[in-house]
C-alpha atoms as a PDB file:
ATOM      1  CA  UNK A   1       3.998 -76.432  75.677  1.00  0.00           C
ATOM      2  CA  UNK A   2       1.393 -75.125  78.111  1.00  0.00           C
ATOM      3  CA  UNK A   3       0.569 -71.498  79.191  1.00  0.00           C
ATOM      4  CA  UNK A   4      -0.562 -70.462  82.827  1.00  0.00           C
ATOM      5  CA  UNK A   5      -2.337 -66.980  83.520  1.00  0.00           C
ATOM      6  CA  UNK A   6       0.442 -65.657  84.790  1.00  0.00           C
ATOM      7  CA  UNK A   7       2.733 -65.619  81.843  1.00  0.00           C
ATOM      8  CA  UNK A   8       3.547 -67.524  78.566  1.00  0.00           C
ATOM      9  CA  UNK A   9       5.783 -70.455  79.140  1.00  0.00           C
ATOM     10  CA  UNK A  10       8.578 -71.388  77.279  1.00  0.00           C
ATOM     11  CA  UNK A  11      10.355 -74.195  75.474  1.00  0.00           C
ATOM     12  CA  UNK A  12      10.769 -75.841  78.809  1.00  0.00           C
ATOM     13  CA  UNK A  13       7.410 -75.324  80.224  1.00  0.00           C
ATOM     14  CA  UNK A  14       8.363 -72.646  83.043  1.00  0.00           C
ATOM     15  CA  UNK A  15       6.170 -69.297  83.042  1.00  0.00           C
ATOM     16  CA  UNK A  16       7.425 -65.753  82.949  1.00  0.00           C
ATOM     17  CA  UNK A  17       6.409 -63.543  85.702  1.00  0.00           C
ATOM     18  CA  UNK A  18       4.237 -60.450  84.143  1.00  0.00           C
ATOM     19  CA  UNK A  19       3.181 -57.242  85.144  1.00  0.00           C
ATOM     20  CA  UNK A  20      -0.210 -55.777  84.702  1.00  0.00           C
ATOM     21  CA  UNK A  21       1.232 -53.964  81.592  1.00  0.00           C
ATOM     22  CA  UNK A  22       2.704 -56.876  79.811  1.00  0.00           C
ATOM     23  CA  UNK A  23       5.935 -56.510  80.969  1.00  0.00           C
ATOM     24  CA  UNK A  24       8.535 -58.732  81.732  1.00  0.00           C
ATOM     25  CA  UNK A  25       9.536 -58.463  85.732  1.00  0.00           C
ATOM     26  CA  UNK A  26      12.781 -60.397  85.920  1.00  0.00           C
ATOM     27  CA  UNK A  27      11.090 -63.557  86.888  1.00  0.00           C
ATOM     28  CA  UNK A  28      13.582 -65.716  85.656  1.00  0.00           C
ATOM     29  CA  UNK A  29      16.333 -63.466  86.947  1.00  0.00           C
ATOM     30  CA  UNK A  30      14.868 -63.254  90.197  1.00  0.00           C
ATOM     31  CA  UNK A  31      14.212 -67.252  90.721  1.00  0.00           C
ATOM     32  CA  UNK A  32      18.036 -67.576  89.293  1.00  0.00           C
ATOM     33  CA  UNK A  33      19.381 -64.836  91.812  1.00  0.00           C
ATOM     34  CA  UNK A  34      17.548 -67.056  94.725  1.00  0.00           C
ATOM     35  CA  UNK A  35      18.944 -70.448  93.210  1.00  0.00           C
ATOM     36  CA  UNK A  36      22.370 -69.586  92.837  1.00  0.00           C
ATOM     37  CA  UNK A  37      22.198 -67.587  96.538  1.00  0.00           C
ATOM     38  CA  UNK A  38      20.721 -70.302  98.242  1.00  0.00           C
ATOM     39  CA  UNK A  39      23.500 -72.948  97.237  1.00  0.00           C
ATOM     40  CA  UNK A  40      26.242 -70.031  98.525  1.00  0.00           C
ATOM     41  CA  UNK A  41      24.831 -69.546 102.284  1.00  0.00           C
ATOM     42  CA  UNK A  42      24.615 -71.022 104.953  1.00  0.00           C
ATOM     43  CA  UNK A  43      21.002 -69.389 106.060  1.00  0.00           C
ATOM     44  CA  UNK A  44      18.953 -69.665 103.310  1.00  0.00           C
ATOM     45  CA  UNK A  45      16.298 -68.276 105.638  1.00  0.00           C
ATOM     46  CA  UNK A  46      17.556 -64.818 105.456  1.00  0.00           C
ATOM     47  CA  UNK A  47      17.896 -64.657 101.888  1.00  0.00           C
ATOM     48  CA  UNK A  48      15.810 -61.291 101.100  1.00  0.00           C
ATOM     49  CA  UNK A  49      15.193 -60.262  97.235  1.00  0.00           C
ATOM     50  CA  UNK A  50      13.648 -56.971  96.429  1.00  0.00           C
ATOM     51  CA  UNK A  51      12.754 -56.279  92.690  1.00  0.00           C
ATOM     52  CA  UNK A  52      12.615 -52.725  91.770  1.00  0.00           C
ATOM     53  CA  UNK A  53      12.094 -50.962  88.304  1.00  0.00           C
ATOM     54  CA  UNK A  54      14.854 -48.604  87.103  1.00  0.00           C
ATOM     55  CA  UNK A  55      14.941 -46.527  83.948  1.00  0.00           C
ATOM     56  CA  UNK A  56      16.804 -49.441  81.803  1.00  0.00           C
ATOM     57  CA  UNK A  57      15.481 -52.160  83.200  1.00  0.00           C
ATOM     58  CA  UNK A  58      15.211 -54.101  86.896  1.00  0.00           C
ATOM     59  CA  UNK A  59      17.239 -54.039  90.167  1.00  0.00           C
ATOM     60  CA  UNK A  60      17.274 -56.596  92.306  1.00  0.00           C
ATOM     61  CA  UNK A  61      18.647 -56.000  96.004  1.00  0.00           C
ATOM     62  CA  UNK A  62      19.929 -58.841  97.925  1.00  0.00           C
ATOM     63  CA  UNK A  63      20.295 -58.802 101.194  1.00  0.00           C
ATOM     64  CA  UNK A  64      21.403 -62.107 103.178  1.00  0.00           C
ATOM     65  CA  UNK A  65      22.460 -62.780 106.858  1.00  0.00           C
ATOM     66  CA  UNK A  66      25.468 -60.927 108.010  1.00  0.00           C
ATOM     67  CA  UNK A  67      27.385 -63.944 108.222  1.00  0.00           C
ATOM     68  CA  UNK A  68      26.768 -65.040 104.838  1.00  0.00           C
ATOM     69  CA  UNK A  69      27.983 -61.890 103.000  1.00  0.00           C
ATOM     70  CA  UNK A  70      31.493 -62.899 102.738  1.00  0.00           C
ATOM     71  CA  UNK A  71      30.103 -65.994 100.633  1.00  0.00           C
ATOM     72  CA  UNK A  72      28.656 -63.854  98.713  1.00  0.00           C
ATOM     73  CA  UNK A  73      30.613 -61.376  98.078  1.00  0.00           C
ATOM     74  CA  UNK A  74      33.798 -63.863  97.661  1.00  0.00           C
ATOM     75  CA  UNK A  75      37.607 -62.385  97.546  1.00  0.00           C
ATOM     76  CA  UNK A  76      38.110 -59.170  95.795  1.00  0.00           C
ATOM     77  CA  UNK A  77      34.224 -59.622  94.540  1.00  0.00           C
ATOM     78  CA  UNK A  78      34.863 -62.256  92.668  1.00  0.00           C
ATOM     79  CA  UNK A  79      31.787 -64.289  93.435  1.00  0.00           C
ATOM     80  CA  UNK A  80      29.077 -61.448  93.431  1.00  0.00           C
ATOM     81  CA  UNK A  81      30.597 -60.705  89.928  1.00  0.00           C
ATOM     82  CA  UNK A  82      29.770 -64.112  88.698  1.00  0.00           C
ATOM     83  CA  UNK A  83      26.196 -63.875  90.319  1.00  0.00           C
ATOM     84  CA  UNK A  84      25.667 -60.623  88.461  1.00  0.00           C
ATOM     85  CA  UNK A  85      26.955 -62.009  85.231  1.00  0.00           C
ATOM     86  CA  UNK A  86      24.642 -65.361  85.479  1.00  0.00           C
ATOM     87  CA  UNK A  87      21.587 -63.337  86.978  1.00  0.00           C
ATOM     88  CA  UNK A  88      22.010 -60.600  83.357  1.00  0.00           C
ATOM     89  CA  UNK A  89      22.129 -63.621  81.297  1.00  0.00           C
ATOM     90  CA  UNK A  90      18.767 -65.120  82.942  1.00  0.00           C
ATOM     91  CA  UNK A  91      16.912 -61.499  82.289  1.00  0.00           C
ATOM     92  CA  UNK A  92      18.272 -61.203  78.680  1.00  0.00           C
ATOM     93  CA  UNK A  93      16.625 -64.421  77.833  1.00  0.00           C
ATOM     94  CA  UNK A  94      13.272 -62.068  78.864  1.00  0.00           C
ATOM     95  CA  UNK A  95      14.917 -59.631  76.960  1.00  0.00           C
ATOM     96  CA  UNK A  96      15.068 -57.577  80.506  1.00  0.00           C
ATOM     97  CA  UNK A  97      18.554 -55.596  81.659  1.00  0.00           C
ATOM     98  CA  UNK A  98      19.118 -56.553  85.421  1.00  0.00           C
ATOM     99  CA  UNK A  99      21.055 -55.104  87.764  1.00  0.00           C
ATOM    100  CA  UNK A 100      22.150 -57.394  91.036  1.00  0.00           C
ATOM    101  CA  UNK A 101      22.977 -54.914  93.910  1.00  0.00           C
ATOM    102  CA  UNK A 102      23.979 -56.930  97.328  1.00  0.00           C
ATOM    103  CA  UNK A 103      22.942 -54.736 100.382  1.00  0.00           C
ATOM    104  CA  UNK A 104      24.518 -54.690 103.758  1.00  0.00           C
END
């Protein structure tokens, strides 16, 4: 197991993303949220993530080309429900609460 300056990594070797006050910034969320996104659309291009702080924990807005948002989205939601359930599972492991909010 090696470290980097950037974080501490873990079991697997991959570094956490961290803030200048030793907090966790959804790193592994965020690099999940593009993974999963990227595999969805057809312009990965456009894929924009913004990572915000909120009083429990991170938000990350995703915004990808118009054409793509059905994709995302899915019927009644059903795909940008899975996304958000995946994406809180990567930030837990960080010990993080994330919130996924898909922008138009």
């Amino acid at each position: 197991m090696s470290t980097t300056d950037e974080g501490q990594a873990d079991s697997a070797g991959v570094a956490d993303e961290w803030d200048d006050h030793g907090q966790v910034d959804g790193g592994r969320a965020k690099t999940v949220l593009s993974f999963v996104v990227t595999q969805l659309v057809d312009q990965p291009d456009a894929i924009v993530i913004e990572t915000s702080e909120t009083r429990h924990g991170i938000k990350l807005s995703l915004r990808v080309a118009p054409d793509d948002m059905g994709k995302v989205i899915g019927r009644r939601g059903r795909v940008a429900q899975s996304i958000r359930s995946v994406v809180r599972a990567a930030g837990s492991r960080d010990g993080v609460d994330v919130v996924v909010d898909i922008v138009d």
